[in-house]
Protein backbone atom coordinates (compact mmCIF):
# COMPACT_ATOMS: atom_id res chain seq x y z
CA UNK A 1 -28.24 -4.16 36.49
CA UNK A 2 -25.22 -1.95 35.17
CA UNK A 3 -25.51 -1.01 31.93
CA UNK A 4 -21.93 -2.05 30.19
CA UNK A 5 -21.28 -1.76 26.43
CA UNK A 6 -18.73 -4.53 24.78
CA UNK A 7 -16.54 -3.12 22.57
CA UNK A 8 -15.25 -4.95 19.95
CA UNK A 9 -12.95 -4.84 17.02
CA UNK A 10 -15.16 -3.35 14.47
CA UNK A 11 -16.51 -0.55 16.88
CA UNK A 12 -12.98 0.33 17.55
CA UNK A 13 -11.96 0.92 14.14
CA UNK A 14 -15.06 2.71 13.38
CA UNK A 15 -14.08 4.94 16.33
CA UNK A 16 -10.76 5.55 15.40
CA UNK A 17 -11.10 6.17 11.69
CA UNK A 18 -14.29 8.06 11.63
CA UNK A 19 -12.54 11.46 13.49
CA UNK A 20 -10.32 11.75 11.18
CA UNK A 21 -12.86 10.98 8.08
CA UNK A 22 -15.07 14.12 9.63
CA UNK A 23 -12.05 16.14 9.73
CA UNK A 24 -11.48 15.59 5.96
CA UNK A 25 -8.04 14.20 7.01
CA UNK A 26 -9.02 10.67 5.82
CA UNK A 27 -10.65 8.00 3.23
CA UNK A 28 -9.71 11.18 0.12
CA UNK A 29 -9.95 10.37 -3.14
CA UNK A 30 -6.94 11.53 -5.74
CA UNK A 31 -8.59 13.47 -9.02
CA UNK A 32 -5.87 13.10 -10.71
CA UNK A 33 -6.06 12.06 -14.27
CA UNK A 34 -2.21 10.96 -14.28
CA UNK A 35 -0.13 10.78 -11.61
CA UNK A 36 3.25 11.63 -11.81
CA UNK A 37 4.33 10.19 -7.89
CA UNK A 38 5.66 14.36 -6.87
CA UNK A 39 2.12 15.78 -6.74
CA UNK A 40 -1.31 14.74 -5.83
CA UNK A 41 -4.31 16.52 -6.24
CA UNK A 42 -6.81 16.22 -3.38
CA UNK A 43 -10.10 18.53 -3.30
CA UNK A 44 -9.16 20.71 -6.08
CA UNK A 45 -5.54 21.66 -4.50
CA UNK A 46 -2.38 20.47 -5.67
CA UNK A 47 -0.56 18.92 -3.02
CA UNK A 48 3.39 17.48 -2.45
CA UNK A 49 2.74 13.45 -2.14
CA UNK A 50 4.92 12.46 0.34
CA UNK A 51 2.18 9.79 1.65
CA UNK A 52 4.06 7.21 -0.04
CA UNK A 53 7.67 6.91 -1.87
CA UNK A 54 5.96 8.40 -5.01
CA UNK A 55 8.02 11.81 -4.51
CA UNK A 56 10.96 10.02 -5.20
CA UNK A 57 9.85 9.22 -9.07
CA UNK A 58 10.68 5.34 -9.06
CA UNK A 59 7.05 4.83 -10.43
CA UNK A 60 7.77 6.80 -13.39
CA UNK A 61 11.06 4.84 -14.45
CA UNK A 62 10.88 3.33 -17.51
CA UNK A 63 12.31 0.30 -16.18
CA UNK A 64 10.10 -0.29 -13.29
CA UNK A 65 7.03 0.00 -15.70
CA UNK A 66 8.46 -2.34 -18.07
CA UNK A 67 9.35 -4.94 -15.27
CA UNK A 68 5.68 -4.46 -13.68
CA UNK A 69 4.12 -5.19 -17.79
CA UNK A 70 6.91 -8.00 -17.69
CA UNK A 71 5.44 -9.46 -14.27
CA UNK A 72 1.63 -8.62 -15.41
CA UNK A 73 2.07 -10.85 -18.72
CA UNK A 74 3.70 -13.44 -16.89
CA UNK A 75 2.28 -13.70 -13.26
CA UNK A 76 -1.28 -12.44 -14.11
CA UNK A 77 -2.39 -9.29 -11.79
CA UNK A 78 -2.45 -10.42 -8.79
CA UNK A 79 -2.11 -13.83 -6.23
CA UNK A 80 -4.52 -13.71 -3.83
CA UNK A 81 -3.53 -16.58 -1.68
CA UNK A 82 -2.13 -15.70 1.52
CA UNK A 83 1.72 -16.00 2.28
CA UNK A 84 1.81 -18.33 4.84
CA UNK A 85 -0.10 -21.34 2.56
CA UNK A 86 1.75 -20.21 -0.82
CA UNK A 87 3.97 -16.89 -1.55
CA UNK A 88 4.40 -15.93 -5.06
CA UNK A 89 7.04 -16.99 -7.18
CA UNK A 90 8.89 -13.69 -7.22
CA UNK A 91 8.89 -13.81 -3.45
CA UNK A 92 11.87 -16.25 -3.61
CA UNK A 93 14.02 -14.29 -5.74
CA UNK A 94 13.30 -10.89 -3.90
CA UNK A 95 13.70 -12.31 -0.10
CA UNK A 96 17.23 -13.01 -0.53
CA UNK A 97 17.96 -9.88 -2.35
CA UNK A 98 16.08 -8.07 0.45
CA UNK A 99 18.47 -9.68 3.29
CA UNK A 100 21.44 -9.36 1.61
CA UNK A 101 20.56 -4.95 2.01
CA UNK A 102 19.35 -4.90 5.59
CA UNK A 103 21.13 -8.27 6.82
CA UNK A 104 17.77 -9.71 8.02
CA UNK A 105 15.04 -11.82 7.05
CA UNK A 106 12.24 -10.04 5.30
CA UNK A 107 8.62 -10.43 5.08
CA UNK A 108 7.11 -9.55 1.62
CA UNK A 109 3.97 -8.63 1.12
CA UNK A 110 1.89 -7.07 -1.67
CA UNK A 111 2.04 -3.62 0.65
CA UNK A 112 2.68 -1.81 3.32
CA UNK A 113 -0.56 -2.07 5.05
CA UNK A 114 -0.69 -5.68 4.42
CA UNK A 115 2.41 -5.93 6.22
């Protein structure tokens, strides 16, 4: 009898991301003790952090972090129920601001990955 191996979903990610987690390429941890969004540091080297929109410094104005303590004191830190059974209140104000930039529907989402 032939000897066949099923792949399935979780050997296929294992596959793909462990590579790239040998190669030190992967799964890092920042040692920063502040980030500032233009620099990361990554095994002891200072690095440009363009792995994200961090180099662009909207994390560090004053206004965004005073909105995000505004939406922490009143929405709690999180709402971990998915978006298509109930999507955060903030969701309906930002959609339509959303379209009304790129002229299409948008699909929010807590990030990118989620997305």
């Amino acid at each position: 009898m032939a000897n066949i191996k099923h792949n399935n979903y979780i050997d296929t990610v294992h596959e793909v991301l462990s590579g790239p987690k040998k190669e030190g390429v992967l799964h890092l941890y920042a040692e920063d003790k502040k980030l500032t969004g233009r620099t990361i540091q990554i095994k002891g080297k200072e690095m440009f952090h363009f792995g994200t929109t961090g180099y662009l410094g909207l994390e560090q104005d004053i206004r965004m972090k005073e909105a995000a303590i505004a939406a922490i004191n009143n929405y709690c830190t999180q709402f971990p129920i998915s978006k298509s059974y109930i999507s955060h209140p903030l969701y309906s104000e930002l959609e339509p601001k959303i379209e009304l930039v790129y002229d299409i529907p948008p699909i929010i989402t807590m990030n990118s990955t989620l997305a």
